[in-house]
Protein backbone atom coordinates (compact mmCIF):
# COMPACT_ATOMS: atom_id res chain seq x y z
CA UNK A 1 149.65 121.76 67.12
CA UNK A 2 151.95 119.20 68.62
CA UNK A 3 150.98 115.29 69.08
CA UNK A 4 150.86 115.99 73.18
CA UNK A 5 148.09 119.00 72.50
CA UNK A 6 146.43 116.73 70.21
CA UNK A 7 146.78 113.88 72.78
CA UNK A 8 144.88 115.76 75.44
CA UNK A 9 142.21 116.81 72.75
CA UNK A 10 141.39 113.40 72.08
CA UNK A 11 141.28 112.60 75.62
CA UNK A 12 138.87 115.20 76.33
CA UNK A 13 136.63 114.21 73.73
CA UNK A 14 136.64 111.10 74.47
CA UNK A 15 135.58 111.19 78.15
CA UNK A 16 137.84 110.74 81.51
CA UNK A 17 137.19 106.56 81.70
CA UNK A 18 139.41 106.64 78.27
CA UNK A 19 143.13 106.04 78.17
CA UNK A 20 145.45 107.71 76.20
CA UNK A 21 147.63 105.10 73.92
CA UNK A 22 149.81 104.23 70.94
CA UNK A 23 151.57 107.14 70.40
CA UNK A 24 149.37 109.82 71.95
CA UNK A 25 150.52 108.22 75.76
CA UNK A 26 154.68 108.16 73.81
CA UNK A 27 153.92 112.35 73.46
CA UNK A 28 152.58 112.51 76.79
CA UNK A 29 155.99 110.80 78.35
CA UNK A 30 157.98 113.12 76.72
CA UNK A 31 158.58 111.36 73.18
CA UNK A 32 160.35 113.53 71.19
CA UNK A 33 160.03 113.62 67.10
CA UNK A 34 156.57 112.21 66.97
CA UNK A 35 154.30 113.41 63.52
CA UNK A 36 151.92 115.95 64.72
CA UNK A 37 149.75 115.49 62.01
CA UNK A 38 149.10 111.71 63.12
CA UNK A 39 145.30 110.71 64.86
CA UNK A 40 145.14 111.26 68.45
CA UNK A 41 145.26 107.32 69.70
CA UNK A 42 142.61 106.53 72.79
CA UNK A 43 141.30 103.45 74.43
CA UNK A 44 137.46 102.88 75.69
CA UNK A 45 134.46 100.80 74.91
CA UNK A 46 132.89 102.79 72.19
CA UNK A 47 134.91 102.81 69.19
CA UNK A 48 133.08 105.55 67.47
CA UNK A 49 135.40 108.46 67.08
CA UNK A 50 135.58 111.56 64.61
CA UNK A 51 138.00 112.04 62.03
CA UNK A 52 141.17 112.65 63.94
CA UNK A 53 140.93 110.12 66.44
CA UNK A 54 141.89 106.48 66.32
CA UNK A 55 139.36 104.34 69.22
CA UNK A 56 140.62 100.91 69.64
CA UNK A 57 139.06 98.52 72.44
CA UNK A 58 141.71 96.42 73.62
CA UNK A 59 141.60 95.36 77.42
CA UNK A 60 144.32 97.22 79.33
CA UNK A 61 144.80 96.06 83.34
CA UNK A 62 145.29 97.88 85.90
CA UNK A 63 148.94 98.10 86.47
CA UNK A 64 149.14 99.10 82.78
CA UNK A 65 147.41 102.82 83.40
CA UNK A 66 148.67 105.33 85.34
CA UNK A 67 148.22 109.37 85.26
CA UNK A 68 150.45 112.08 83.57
CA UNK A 69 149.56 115.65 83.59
CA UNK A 70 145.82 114.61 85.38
CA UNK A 71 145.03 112.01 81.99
CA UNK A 72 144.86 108.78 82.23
CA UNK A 73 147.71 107.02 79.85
CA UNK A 74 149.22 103.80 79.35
CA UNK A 75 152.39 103.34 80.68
CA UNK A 76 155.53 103.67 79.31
CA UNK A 77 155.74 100.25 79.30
CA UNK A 78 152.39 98.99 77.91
CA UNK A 79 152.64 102.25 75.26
CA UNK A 80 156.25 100.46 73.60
CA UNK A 81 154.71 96.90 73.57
CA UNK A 82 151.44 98.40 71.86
CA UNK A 83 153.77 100.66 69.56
CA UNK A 84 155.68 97.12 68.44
CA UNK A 85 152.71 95.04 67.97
CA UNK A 86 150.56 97.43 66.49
CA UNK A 87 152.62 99.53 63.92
CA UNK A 88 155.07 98.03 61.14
CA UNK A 89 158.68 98.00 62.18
CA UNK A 90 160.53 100.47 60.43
CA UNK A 91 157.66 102.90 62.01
CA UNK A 92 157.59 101.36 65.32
CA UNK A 93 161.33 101.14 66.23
CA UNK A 94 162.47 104.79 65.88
CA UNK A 95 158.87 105.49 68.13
CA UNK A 96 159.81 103.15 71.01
CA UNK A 97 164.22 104.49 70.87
CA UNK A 98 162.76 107.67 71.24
CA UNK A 99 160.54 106.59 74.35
CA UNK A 100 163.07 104.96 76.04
CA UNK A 101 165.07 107.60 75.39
CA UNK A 102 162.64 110.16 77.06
CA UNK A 103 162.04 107.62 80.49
CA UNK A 104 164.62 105.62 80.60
CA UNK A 105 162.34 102.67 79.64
CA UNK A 106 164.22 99.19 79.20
CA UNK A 107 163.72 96.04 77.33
CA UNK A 108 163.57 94.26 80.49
CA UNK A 109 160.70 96.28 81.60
CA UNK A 110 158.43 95.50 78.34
CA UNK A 111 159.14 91.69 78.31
CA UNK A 112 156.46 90.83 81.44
CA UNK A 113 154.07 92.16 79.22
CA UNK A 114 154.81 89.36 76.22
CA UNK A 115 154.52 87.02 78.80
CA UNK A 116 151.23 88.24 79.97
CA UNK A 117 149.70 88.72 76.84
CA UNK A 118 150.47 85.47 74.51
CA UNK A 119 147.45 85.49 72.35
CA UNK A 120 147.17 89.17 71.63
CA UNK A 121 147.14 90.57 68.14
CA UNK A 122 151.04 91.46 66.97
CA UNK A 123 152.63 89.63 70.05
CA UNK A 124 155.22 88.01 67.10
CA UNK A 125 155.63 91.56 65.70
CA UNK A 126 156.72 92.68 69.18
CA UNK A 127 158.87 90.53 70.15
CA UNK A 128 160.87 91.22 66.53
CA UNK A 129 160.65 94.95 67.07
CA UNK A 130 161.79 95.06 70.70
CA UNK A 131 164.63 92.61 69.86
CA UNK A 132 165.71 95.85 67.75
CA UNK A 133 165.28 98.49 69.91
CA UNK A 134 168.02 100.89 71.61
CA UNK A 135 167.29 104.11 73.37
CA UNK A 136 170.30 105.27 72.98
CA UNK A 137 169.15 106.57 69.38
CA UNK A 138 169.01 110.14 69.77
CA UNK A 139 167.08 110.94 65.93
CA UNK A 140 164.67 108.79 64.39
CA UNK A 141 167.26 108.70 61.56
CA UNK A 142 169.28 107.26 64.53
CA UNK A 143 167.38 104.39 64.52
CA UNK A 144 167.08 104.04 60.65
CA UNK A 145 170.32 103.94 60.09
CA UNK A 146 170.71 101.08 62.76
CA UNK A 147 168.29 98.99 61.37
CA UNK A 148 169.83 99.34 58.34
CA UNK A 149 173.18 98.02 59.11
CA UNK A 150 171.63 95.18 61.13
CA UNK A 151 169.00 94.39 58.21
CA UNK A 152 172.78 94.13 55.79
CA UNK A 153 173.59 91.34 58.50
CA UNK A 154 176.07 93.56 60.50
CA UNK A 155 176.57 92.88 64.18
CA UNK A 156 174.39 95.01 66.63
CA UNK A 157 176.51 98.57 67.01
CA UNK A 158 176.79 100.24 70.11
CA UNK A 159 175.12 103.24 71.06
CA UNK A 160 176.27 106.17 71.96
CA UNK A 161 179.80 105.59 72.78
CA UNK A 162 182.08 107.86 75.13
CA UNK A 163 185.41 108.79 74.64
CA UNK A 164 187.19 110.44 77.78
CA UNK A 165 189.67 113.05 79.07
CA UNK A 166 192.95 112.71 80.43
CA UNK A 167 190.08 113.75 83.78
CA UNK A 168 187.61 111.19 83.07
CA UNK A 169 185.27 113.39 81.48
CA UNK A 170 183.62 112.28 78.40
CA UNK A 171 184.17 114.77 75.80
CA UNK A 172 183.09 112.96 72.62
CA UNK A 173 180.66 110.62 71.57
CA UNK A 174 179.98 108.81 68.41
CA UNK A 175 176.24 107.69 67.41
CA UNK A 176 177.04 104.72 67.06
CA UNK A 177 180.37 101.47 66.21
CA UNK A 178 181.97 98.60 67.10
CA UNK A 179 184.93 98.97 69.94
CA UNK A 180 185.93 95.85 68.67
CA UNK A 181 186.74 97.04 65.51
CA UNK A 182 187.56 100.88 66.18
CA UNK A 183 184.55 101.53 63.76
CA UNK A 184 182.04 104.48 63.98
CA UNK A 185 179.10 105.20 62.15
CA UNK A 186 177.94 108.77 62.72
CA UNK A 187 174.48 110.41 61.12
CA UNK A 188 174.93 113.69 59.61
CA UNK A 189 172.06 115.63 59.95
CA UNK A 190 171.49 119.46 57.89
CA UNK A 191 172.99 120.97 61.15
CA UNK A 192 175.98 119.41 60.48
CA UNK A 193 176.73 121.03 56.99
CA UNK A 194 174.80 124.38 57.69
CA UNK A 195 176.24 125.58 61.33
CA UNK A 196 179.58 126.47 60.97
CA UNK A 197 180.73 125.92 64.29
CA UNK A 198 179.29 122.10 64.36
CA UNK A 199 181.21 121.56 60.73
CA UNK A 200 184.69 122.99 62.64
CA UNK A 201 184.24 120.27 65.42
CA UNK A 202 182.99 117.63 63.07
CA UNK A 203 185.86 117.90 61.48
CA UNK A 204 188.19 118.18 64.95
CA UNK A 205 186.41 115.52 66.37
CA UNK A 206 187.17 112.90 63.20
CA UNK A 207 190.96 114.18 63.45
CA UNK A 208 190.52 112.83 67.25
CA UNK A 209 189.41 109.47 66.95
CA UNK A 210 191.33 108.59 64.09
CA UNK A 211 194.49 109.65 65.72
CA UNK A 212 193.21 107.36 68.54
CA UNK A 213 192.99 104.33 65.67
CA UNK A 214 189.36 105.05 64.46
CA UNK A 215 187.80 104.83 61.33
CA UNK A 216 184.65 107.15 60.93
CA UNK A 217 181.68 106.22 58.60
CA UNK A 218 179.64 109.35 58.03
CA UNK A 219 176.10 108.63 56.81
CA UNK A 220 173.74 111.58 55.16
CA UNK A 221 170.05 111.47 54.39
CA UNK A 222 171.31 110.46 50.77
CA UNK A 223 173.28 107.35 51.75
CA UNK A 224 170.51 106.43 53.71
CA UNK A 225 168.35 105.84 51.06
CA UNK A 226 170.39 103.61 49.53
CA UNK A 227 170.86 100.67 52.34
CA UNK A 228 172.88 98.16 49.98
CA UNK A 229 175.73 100.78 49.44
CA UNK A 230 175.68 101.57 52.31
CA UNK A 231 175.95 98.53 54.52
CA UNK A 232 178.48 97.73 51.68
CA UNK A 233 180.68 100.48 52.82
CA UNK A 234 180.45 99.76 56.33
CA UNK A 235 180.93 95.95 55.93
CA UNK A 236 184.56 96.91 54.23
CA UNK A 237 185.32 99.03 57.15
CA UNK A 238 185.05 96.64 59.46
CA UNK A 239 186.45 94.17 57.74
CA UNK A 240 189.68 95.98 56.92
CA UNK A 241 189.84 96.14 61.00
CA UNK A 242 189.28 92.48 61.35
CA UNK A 243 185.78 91.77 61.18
CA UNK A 244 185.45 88.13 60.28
CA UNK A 245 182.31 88.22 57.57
């Protein structure tokens, strides 16, 4: 079972006038990391569903359905603003990097839909969770750790960040740091400790950057779960390159 094969489930059930939404229509745009086990998520007029199904009944317009795979599905668009309104932010957030992620979704193209919709329920959550956001995330730990180091106060990191050959090809990047600062923060996930050939260039890679002046924070599951010492480490980092705070 994945959340896309339960997405089309639901929408079968629940008859071809119903849209696919939440994160049922993130799985059908390609979404990656999504909790199989979660309800199927469908809009229509009858909320009566079975066990396995979440029906909501909140108007959609036109321009906010379209059709993926023969289904009908909210957009990408309309499926990250009901993602940040609808589902705490720690849950939402990692959901909508990894959508943008998949499409190529910006801020930009979710903000017409604030605009449009000022009285709905969770507009206020929206707004705080899209303010967040960065598809450049490429883990839903990723995106944790972000929000971690911006909920300790820290400046908004960069995503992603290239480093390039004497040929202009990029040949390393970090998850994510401050230029400013020459400070990366990198998320090491089980791969990097059990594959022996991704430990070798972790460790080639870190010889690299900080022969080009950079200091490397590297983050585990562990560290994660404890924010304050973390953002603590971090904060020293960058301070030690200049950060003013």
């Amino acid at each position: 079972m994945t959340a896309e094969l339960k997405a089309r489930a639901g929408w079968l059930f629940a008859g071809p006038d119903a849209v696919i939404a939440g994160v049922s229509a993130a799985a059908v745009h390609g979404t990656k990391w999504l909790d199989a086990d979660a309800p199927a998520v469908v809009v229509r007029a009858d909320r009566h569903g079975p066990k396995g199904i979440a029906v909501h009944s909140y108007a959609l317009a036109p321009q906010d359905i379209c059709v993926r795979r023969g289904m009908r599905v909210t957009t990408a668009a309309r499926t990250a603003f009901d993602l940040a309104r609808l589902l705490p932010q720690r849950r939402a957030v990692p959901i909508v990097d990894a959508l943008m992620n998949a499409t190529d979704l910006k801020v930009v193209d979710i903000e017409p839909l604030i605009a449009a919709n000022p009285g709905v329920r969770g507009v206020c959550r929206a707004q705080s969770a899209l303010a967040v956001v960065d598809g450049g995330a490429e883990s839903p730990q990723e995106s944790r750790l972000r929000l971690a180091l911006l909920a300790g106060g820290l400046p908004a990191p960069e995503t992603q960040i290239p480093f390039y050959d004497d040929y202009g090809e990029a040949f390393i990047r970090v998850d994510m740091g401050w230029r400013q600062w020459k400070v990366a923060v990198e998320y090491d996930g089980v791969q990097h400790w059990s594959d022996s050939r991704q430990r070798a260039w972790d460790i080639e890679r870190i010889a690299i950057l900080e022969a080009m002046g950079w200091v490397v924070i590297r983050v585990s599951a562990a560290m994660l779960r404890e924010p304050e010492k973390l953002v603590a480490r971090v904060r020293a980092k960058l301070r030690a390159a200049g950060y003013p705070a």
